[in-house]
Protein backbone atom coordinates (compact mmCIF):
# COMPACT_ATOMS: atom_id res chain seq x y z
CA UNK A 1 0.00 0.00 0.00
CA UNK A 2 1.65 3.61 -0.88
CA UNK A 3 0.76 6.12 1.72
CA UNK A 4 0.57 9.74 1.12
CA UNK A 5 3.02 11.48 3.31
CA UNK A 6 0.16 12.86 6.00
CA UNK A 7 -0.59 9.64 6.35
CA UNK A 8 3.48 8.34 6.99
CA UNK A 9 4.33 11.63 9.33
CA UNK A 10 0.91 10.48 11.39
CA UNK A 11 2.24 7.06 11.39
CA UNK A 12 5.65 7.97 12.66
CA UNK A 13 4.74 10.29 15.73
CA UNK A 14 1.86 7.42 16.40
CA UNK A 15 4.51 4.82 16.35
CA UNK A 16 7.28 6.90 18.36
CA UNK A 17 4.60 7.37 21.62
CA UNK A 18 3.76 10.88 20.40
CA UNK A 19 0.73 12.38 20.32
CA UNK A 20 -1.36 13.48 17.13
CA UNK A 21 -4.35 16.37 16.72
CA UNK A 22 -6.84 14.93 13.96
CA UNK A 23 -10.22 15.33 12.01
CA UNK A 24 -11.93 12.62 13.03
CA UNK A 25 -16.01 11.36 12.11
CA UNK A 26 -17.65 13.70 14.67
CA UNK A 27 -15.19 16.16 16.09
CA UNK A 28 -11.16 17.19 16.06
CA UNK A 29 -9.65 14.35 18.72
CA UNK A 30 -6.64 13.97 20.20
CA UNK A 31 -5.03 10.58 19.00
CA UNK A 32 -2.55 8.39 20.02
CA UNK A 33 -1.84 4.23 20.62
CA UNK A 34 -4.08 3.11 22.45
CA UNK A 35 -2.04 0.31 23.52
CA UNK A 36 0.68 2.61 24.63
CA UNK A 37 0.04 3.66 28.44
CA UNK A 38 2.53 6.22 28.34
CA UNK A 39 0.84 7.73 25.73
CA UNK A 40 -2.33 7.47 26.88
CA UNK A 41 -0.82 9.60 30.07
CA UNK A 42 0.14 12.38 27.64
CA UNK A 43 -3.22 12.63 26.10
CA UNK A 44 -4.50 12.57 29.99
CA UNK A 45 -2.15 15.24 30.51
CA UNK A 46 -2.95 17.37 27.63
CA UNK A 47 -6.76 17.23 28.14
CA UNK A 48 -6.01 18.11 32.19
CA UNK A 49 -8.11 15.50 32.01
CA UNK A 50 -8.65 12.92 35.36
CA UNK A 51 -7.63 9.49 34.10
CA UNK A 52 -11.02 7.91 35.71
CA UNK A 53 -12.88 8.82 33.28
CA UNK A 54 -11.73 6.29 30.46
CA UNK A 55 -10.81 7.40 26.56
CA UNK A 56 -12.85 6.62 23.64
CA UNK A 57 -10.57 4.73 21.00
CA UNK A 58 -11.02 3.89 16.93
CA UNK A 59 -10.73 0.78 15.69
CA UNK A 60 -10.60 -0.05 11.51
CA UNK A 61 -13.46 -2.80 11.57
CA UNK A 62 -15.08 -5.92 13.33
CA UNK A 63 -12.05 -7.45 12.97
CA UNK A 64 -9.90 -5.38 14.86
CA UNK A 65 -12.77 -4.15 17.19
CA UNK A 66 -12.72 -8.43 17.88
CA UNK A 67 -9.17 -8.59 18.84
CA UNK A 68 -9.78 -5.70 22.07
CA UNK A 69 -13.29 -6.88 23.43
CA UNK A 70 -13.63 -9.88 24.79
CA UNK A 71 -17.01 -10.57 23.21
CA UNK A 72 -18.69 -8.91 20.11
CA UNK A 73 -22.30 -8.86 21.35
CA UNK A 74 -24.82 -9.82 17.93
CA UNK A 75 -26.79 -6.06 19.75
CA UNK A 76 -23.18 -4.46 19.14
CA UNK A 77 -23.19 -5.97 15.18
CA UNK A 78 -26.52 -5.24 14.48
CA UNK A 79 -26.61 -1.69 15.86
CA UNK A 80 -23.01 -0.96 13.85
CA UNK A 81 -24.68 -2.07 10.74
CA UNK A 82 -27.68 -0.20 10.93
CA UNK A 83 -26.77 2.66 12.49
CA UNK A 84 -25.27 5.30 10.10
CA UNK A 85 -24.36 8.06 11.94
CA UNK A 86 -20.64 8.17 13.98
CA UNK A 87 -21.70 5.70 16.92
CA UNK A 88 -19.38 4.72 19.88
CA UNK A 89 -20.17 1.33 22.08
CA UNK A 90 -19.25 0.69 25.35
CA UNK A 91 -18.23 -2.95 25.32
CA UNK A 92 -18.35 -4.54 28.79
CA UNK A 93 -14.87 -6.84 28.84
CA UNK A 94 -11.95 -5.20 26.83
CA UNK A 95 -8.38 -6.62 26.70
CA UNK A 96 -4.91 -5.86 25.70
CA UNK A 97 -5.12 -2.29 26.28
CA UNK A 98 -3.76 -0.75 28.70
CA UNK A 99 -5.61 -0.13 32.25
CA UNK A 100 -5.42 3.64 32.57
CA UNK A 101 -7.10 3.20 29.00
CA UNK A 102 -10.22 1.68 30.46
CA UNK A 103 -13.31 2.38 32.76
CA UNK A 104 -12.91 1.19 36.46
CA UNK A 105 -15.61 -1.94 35.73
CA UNK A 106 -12.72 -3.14 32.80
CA UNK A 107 -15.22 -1.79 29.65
CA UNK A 108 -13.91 0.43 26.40
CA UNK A 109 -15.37 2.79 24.90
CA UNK A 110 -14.86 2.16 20.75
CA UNK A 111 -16.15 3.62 17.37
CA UNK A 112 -15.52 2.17 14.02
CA UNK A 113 -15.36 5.63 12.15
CA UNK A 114 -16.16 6.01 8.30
CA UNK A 115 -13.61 9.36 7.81
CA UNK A 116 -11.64 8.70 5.42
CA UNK A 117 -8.49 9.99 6.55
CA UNK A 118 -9.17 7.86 9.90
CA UNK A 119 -9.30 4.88 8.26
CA UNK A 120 -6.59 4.98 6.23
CA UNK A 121 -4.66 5.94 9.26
CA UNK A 122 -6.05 2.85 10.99
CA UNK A 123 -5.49 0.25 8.24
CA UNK A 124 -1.82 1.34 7.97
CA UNK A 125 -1.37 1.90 12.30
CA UNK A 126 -3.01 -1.68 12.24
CA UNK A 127 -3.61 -0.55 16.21
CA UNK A 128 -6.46 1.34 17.81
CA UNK A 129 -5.90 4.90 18.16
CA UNK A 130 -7.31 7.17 20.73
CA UNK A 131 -10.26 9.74 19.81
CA UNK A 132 -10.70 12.22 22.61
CA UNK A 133 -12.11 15.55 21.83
CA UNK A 134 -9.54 18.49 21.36
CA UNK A 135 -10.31 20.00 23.92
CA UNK A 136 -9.18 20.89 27.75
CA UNK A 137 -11.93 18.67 30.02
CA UNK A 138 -15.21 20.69 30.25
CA UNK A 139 -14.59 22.58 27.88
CA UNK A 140 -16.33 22.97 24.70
CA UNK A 141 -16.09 20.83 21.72
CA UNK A 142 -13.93 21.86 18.85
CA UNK A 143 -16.45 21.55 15.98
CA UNK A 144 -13.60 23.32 13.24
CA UNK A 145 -9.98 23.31 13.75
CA UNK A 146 -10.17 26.85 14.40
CA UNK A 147 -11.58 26.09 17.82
CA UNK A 148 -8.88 24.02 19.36
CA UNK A 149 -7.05 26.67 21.51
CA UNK A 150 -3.65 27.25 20.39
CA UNK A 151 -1.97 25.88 24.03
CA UNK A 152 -3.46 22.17 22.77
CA UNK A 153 -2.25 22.24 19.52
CA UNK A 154 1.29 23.57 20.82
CA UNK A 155 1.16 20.24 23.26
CA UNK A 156 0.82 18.03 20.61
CA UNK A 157 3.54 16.55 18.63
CA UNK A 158 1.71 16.51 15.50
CA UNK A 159 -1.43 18.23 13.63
CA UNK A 160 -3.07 16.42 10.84
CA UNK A 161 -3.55 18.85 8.13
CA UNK A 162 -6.55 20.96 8.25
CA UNK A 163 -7.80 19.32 4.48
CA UNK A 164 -8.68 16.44 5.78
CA UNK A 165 -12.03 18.14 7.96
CA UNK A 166 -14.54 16.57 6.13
CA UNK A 167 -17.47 16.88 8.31
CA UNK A 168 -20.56 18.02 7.39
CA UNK A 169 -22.20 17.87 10.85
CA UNK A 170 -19.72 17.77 13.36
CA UNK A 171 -21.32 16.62 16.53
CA UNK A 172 -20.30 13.91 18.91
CA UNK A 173 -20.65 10.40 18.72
CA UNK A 174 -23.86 8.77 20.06
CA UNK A 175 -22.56 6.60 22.79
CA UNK A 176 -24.31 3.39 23.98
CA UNK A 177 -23.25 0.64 26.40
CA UNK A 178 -24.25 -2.93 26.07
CA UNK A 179 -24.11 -4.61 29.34
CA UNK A 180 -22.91 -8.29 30.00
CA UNK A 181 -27.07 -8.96 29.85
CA UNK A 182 -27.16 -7.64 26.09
CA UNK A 183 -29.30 -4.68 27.65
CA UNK A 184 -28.71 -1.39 25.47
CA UNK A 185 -28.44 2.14 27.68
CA UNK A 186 -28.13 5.51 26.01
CA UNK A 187 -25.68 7.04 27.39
CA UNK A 188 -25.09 10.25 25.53
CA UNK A 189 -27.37 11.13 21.89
């Protein structure tokens, strides 16, 4: 596969620890492994954010949303496929992420976005990435890049280029959680 070079300087700061600012499906996010705990710190740090409340990640597809959940709940598959607007689940067992990546009861919070830019970022990361908004905790969501105060994108060691903002109505995700039971809870719409 030949990546364009947003894509390979992305990859490099991804795979060196570092910390990106990105477009994502819904919002600008702060990105970075999500199988890195270090990392995850940074982004913690950035945000001033307190690390109990967990990080939402990306994942490319089923596949590799399969290989950090425990258990794929049929709810979880039928709800991705039907649901076309950005979605994020909150899948009750996760593994092989870090801790400080996850709720206190063990779950993860994960969206399988259609952005372009994010997926080819994902295919060729072939890891989860994190997708927290760009923004200090509490404070508003940065719906353009222009709204990202400048002191965030100065902590960051990278910023996607601005091109890739393809949204047409940024919001956040819808976020559900499935519980062990199958039961479905909104937890933000």
């Amino acid at each position: 596969m030949s990546l364009n070079s947003d894509i390979k300087e992305a990859l490099d700061v991804l795979n060196n620890g570092g910390t990106i600012l990105y477009p994502t499906d819904t919002i600008w996010g702060i990105g970075c492994d999500a199988t890195n705990g270090k990392a995850i710190e940074r982004v913690y740090h950035i945000k001033e954010r307190m690390q109990e409340k967990s990080l939402i990640i990306l994942v490319k597809d089923m596949d590799m949303l399969r290989k950090y959940v425990k258990e794929v709940p049929e709810t979880a598959e039928e709800l991705i496929a039907s649901i076309k607007e950005p979605l994020t689940i909150i899948y009750p067992e996760a593994r092989k992420l870090p801790g400080n990546l996850l709720a206190s009861d063990g779950s993860i919070a994960i969206r399988i976005p259609s952005h372009e830019f994010c997926q080819e970022l994902l295919e060729a990361f072939g890891k989860p990435i994190t997708s927290t908004s760009a923004n200090v905790s509490g404070a508003a969501n940065p719906f353009s890049f222009s709204s990202v105060v400048q002191p965030l994108k100065d902590a960051v060691d990278h910023i996607v280029p601005v091109r890739y903002q393809t949204l047409s109505r940024p919001k956040p995700s819808t976020i559900v959680k499935i519980n062990p039971n199958g039961e479905i809870r909104v937890i933000r719409n």
